[in-house]
C-alpha atoms as a PDB file:
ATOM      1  CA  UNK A   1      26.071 -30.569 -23.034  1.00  0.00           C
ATOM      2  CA  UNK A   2      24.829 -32.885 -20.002  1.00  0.00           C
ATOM      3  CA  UNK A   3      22.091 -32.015 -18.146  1.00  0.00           C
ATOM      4  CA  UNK A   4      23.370 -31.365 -14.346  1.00  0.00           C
ATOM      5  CA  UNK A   5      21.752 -34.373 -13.131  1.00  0.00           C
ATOM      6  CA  UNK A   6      23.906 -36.412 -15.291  1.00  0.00           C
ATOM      7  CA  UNK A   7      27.298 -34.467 -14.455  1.00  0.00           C
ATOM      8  CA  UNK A   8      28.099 -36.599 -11.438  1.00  0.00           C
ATOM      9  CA  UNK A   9      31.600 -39.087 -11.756  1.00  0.00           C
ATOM     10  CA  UNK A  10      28.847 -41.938 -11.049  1.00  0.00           C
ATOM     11  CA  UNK A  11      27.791 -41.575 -14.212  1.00  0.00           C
ATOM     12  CA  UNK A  12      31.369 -41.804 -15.793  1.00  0.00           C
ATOM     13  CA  UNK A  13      32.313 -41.604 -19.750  1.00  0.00           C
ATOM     14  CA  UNK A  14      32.065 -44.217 -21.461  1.00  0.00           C
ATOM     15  CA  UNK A  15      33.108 -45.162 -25.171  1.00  0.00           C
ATOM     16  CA  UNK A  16      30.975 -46.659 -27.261  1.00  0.00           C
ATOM     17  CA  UNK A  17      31.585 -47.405 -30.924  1.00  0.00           C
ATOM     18  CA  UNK A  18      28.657 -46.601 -33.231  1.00  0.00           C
ATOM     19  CA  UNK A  19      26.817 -48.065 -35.829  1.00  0.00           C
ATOM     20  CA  UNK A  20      28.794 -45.667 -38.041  1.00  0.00           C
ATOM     21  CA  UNK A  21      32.083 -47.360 -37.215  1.00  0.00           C
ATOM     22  CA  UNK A  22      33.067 -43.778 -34.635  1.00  0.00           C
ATOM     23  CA  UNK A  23      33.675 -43.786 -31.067  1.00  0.00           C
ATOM     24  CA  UNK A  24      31.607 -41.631 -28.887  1.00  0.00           C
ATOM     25  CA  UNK A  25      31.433 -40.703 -25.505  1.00  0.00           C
ATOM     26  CA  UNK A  26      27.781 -41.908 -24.056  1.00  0.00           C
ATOM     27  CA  UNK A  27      27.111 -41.559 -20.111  1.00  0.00           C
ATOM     28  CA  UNK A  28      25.994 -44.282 -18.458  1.00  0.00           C
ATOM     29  CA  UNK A  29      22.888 -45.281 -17.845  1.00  0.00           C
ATOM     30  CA  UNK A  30      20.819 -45.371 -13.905  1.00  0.00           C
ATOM     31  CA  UNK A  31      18.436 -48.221 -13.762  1.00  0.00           C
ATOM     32  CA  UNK A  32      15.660 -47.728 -10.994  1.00  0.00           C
ATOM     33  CA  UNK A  33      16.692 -49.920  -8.147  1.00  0.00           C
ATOM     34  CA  UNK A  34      14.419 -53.175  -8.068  1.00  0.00           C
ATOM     35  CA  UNK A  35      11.630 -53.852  -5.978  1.00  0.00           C
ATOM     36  CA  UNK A  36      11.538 -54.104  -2.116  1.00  0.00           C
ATOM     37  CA  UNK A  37       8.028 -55.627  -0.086  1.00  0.00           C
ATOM     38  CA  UNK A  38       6.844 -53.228   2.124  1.00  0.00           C
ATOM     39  CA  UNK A  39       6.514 -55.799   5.109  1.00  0.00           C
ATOM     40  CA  UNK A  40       9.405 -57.916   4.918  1.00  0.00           C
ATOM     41  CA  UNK A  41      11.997 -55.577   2.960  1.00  0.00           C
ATOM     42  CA  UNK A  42      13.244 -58.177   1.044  1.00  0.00           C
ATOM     43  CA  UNK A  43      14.000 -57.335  -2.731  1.00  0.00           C
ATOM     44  CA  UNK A  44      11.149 -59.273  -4.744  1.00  0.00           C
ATOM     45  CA  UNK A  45      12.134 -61.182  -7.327  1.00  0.00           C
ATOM     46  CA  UNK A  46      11.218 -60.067 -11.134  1.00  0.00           C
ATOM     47  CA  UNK A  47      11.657 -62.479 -14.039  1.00  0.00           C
ATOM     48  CA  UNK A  48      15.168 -60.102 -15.992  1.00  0.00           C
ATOM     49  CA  UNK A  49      12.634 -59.019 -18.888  1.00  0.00           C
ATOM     50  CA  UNK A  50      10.798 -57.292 -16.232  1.00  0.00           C
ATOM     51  CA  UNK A  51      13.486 -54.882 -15.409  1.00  0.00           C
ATOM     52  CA  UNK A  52      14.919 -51.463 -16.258  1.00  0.00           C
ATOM     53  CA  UNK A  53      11.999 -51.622 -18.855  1.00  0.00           C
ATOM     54  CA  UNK A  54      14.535 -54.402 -21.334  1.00  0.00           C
ATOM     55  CA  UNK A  55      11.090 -55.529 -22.815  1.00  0.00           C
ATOM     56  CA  UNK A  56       8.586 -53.611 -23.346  1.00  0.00           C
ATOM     57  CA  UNK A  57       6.645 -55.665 -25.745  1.00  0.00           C
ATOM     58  CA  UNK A  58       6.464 -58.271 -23.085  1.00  0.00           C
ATOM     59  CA  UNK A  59       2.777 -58.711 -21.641  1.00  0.00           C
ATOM     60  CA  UNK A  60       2.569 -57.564 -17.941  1.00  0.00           C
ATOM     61  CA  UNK A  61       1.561 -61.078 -16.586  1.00  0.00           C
ATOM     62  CA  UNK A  62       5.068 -62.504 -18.027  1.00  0.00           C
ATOM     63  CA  UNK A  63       6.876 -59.478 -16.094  1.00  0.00           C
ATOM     64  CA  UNK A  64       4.811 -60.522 -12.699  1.00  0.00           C
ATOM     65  CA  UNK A  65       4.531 -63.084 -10.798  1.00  0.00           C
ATOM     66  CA  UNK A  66       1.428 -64.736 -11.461  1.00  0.00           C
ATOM     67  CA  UNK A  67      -0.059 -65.041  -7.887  1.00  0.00           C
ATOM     68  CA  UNK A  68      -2.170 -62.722  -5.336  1.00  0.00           C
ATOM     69  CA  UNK A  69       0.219 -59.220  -4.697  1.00  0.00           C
ATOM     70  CA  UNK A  70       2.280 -60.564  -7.328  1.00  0.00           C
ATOM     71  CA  UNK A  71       5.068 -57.718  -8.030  1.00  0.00           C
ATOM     72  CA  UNK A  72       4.217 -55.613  -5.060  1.00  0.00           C
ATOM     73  CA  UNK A  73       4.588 -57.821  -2.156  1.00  0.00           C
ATOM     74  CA  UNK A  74       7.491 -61.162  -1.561  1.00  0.00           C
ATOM     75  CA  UNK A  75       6.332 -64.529  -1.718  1.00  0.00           C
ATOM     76  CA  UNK A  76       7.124 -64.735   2.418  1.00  0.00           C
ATOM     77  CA  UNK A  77       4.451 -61.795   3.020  1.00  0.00           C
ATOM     78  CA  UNK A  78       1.968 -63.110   0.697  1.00  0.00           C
ATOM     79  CA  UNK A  79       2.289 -66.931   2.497  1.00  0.00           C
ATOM     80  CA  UNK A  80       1.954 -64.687   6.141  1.00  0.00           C
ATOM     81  CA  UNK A  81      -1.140 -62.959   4.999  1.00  0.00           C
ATOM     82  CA  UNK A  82      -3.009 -65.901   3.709  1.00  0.00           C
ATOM     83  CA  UNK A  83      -2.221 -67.551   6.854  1.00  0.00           C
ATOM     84  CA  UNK A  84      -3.618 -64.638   8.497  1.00  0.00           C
ATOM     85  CA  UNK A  85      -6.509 -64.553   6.806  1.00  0.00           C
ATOM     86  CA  UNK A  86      -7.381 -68.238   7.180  1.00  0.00           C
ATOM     87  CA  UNK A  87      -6.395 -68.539  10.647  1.00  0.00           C
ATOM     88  CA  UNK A  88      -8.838 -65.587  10.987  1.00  0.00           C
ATOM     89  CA  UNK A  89     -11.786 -67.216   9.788  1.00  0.00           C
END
């Protein structure tokens, strides 16, 4: 039996044939929602292997961007707050 977080008709039925050669009813899966920047509220930008945890093998610095705030803040608000900085100097 479900658990009641997973009795909702978002997560709908779904058949899925098994190894075995049976169909099976499976529920479908949430992914967490990707990534928004705190400042701008854009979504950032994650290479695919990054998300819904596909790869987990995959080092951390090829699932981020490889720059300052890299994963937690968009390329726009990263450019503003070095500008910010400098400009500050």
């Amino acid at each position: 039996m479900p658990r009641p977080g997973q009795l909702t008709r978002g997560r709908a039925n779904r058949l899925v044939k098994t190894p075995g050669g049976r169909l099976v009813m499976h529920r479908q899966k949430y992914y967490r929602a990707e990534g928004v920047c705190p400042e701008t509220g854009s979504r950032i930008s994650l290479p695919k292997r990054a998300k819904h945890g596909l790869n987990r093998k995959a080092s951390r610095s090829s699932k981020r961007p490889n720059r300052p705030y890299g994963g937690k803040l968009s390329p726009r608000a990263v450019r503003r707050g070095i500008i910010r900085k400098v400009r500050a100097l």
